[in-house]
Protein backbone atom coordinates (compact mmCIF):
# COMPACT_ATOMS: atom_id res chain seq x y z
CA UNK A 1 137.33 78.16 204.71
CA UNK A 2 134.56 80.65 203.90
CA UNK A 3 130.87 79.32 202.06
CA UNK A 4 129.55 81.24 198.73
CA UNK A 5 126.23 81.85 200.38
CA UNK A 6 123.89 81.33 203.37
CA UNK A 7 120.25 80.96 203.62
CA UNK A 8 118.41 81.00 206.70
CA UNK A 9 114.77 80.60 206.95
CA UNK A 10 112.89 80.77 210.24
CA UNK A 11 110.83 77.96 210.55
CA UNK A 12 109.26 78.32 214.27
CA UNK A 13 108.79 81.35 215.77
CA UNK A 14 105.97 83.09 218.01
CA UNK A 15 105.60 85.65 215.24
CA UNK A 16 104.67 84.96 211.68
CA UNK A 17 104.97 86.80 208.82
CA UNK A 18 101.25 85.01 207.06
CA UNK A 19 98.51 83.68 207.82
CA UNK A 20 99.15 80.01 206.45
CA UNK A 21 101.81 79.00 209.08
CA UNK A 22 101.43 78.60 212.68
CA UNK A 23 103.20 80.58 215.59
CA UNK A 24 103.97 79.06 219.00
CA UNK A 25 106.42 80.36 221.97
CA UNK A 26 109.86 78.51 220.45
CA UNK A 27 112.99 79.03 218.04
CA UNK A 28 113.58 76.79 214.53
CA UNK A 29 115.68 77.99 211.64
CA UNK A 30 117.26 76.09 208.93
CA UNK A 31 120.68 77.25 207.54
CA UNK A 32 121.35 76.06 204.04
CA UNK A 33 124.70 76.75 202.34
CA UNK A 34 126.06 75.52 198.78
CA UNK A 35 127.37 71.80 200.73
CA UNK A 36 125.32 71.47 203.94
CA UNK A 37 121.71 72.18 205.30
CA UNK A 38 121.93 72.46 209.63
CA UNK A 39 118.79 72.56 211.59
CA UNK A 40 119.22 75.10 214.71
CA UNK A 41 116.83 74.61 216.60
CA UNK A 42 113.87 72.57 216.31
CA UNK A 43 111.16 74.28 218.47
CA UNK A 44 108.78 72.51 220.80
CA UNK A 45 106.76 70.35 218.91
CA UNK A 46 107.77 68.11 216.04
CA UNK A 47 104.21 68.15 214.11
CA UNK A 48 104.50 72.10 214.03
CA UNK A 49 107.91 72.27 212.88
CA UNK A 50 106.86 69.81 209.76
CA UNK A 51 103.78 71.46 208.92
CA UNK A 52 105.00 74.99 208.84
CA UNK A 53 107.99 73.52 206.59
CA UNK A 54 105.90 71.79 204.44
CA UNK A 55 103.87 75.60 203.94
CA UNK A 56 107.05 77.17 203.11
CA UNK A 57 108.11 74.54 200.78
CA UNK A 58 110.99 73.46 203.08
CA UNK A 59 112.43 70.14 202.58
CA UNK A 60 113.76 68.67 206.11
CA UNK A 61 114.70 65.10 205.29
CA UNK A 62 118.20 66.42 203.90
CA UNK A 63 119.39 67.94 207.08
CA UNK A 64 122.79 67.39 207.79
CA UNK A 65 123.17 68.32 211.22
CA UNK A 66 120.83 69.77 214.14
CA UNK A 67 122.20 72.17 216.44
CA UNK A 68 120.72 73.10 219.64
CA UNK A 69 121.12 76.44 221.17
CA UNK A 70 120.13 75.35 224.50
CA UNK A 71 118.50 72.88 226.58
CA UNK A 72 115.15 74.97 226.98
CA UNK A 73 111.99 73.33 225.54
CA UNK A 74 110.92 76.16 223.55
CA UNK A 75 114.12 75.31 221.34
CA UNK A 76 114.79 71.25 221.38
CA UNK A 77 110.97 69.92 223.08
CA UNK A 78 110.71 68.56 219.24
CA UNK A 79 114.24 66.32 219.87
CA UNK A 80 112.82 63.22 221.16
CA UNK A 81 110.15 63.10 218.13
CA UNK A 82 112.53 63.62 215.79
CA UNK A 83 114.77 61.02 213.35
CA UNK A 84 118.27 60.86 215.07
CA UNK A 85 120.05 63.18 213.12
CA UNK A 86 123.84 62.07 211.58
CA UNK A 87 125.30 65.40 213.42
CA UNK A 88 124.13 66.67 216.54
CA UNK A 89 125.85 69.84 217.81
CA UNK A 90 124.69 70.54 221.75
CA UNK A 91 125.83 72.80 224.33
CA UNK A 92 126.10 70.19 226.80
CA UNK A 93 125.65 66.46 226.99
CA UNK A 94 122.81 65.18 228.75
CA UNK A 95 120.27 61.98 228.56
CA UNK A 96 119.11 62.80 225.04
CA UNK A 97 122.44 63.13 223.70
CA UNK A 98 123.92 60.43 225.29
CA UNK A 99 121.00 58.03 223.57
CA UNK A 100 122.01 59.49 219.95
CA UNK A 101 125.36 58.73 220.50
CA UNK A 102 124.43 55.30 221.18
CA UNK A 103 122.77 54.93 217.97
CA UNK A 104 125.22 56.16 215.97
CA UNK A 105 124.82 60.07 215.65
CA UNK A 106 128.07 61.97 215.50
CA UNK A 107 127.94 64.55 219.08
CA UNK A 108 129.80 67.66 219.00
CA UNK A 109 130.10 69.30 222.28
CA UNK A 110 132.91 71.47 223.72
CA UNK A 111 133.26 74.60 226.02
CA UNK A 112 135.30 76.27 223.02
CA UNK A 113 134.92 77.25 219.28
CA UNK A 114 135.11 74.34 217.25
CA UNK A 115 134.21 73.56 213.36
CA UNK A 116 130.84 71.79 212.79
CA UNK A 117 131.52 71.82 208.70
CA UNK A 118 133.62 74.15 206.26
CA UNK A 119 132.65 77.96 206.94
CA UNK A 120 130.21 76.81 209.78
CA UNK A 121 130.68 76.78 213.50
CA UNK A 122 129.77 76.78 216.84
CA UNK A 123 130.87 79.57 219.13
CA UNK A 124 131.28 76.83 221.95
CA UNK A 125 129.31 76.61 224.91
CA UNK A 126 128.81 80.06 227.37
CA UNK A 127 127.34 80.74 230.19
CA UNK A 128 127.01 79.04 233.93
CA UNK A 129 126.47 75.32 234.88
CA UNK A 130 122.87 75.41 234.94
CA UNK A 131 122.33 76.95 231.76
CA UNK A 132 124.85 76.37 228.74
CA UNK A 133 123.90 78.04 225.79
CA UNK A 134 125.86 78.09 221.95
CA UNK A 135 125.27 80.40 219.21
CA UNK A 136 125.61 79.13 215.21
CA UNK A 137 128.42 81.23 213.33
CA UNK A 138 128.42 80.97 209.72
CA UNK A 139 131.44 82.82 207.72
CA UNK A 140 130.29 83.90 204.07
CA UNK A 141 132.56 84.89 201.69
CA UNK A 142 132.30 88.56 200.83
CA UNK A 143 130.15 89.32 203.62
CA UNK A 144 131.09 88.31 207.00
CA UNK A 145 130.03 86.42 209.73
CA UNK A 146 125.89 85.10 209.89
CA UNK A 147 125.38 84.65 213.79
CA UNK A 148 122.56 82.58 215.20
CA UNK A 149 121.23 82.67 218.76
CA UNK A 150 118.76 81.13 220.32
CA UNK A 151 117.87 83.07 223.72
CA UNK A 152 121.22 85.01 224.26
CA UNK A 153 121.28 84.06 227.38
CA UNK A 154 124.98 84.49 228.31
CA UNK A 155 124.29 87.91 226.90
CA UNK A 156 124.93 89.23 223.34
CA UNK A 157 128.38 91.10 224.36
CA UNK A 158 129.56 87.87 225.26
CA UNK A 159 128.26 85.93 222.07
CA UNK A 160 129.79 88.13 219.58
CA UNK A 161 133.53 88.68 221.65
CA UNK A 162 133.11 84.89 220.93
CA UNK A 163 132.21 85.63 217.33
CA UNK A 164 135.21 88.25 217.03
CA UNK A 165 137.77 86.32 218.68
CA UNK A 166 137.10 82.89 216.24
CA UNK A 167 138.58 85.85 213.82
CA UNK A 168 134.94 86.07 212.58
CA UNK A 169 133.21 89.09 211.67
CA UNK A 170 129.81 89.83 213.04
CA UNK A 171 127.27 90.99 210.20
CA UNK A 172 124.19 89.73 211.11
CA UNK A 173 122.83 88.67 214.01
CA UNK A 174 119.16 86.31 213.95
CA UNK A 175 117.04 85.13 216.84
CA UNK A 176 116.30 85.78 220.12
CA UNK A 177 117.84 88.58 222.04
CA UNK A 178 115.77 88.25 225.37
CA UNK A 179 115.85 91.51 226.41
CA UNK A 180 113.14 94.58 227.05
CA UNK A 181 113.48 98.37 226.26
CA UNK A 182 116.26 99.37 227.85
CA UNK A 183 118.22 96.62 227.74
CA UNK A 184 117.73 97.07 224.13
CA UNK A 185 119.67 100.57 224.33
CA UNK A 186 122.41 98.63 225.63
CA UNK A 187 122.38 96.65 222.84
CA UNK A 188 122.11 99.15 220.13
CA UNK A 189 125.54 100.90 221.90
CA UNK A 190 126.78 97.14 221.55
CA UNK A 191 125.60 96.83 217.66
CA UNK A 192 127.40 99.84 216.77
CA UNK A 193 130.64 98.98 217.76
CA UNK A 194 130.92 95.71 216.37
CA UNK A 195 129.61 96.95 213.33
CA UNK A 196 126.97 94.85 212.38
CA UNK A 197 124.97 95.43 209.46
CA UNK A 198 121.98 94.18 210.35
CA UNK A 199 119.92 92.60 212.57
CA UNK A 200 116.32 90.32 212.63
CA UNK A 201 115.51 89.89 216.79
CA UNK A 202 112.82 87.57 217.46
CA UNK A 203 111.25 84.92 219.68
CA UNK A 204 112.16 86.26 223.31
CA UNK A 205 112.91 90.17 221.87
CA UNK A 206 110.27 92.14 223.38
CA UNK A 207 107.89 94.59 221.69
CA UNK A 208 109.29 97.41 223.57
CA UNK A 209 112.71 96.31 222.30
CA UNK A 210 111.68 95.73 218.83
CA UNK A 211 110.66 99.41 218.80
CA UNK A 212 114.05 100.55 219.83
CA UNK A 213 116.28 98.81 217.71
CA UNK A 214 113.54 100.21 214.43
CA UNK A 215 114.31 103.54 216.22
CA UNK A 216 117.68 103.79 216.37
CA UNK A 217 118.83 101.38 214.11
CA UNK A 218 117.40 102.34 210.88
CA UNK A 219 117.54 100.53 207.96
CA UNK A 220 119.41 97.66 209.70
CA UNK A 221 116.02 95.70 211.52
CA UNK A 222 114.85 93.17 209.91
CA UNK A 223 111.24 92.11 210.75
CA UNK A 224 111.43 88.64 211.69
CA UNK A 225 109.08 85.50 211.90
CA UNK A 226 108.01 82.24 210.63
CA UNK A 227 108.27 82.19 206.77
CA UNK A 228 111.30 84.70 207.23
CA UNK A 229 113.76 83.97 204.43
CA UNK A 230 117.15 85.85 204.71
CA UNK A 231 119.73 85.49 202.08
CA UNK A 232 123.68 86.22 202.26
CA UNK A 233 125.69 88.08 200.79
């Protein structure tokens, strides 16, 4: 099953599109469709992540789920100050999600694709022991697939094969692509074969890289930050 619409709005980031919110090194973003609102991400400090909401007029207390990209700080330090969400999707289990579980909170974790709600998923956990990272996959109807990442770290090309093989369609791809300048190239070669549309690298997307993708991806960068607001289709 597909959902009507997606809006994602970028809630922590180290760039900013005003003045009014504040930037810090860290990934938030909340995904709101027609039947659920997920959390992915929820940056490094709790306080930052309200405040900034509150400035964008972002209402957090109906969040359905949270889903973490990755274990890193930058992207769940804000966990243990948080409510306990009802739906906690994680790359792998460790002591935080182990204590959720125990009060009550519903813990989706698994090395392959699986279904977090109707027309949203997770790609299933990638990369090594050490460093487990998912990416958010949400399937709009008359668009394609919305992909979320948090640092890429198993590497784009592997992300969106994911993506592709759930029988998904990569459109868009949001967050951070941790790579430089030429690592960007790479990317751009990678970008035009899949076919997606369009593209809004932040957080861990260097400058350099940011000017190569505006380069040779015209039309299709998105300039990305806090306050972003990115609708689909």
């Amino acid at each position: 099953m597909k959902v009507a619409y997606c809006k994602v709005v970028v809630l922590v980031d180290n760039r900013a599109l005003s003045d009014e919110v504040e930037t810090t090194w860290g990934f938030a973003a909340l995904v709101e469709t027609p039947r659920e609102k997920v959390l992915f991400d929820v940056g490094p400090d709790y306080e930052l992540l309200l405040d900034n909401s509150k400035k964008l007029g972002v209402d957090l207390s109906g969040v359905d789920a949270v889903f973490i990209s990755h274990w890193h700080g930058d992207h769940a330090g804000a966990l243990p100050d948080m409510p306990t969400p009802k739906v906690l999707a994680v790359p792998s289990i460790n002591s935080y999600a182990k204590e959720a579980m125990n009060k009550g909170c519903n813990v989706l974790c698994s090395e392959y694709p699986y279904k977090i709600f109707d027309g949203i998923y997770s790609t299933g956990g990638l990369g090594g022991l050490l460093l487990r990272e998912h990416s958010l996959v949400v399937d709009v109807e008359g668009f394609g697939g919305v992909v979320l990442v948090g640092c890429s770290h198993p590497g784009l090309e592997k992300i969106l094969s994911r993506v592709e093989k759930m029988g998904v369609k990569p459109c868009t791809v949001i967050g951070g692509f941790h790579v430089g300048g030429w690592e960007a190239r790479r990317l751009v070669n990678l970008f035009e074969r899949v076919k997606v549309r369009q593209i809004a690298p932040c957080h861990c997307t260097s400058e350099d890289a940011l000017m190569v993708f505006q380069a040779e991806l015209p039309g299709r960068v998105i300039d990305c930050g806090v306050g972003r607001m990115l609708t689909y289709p």
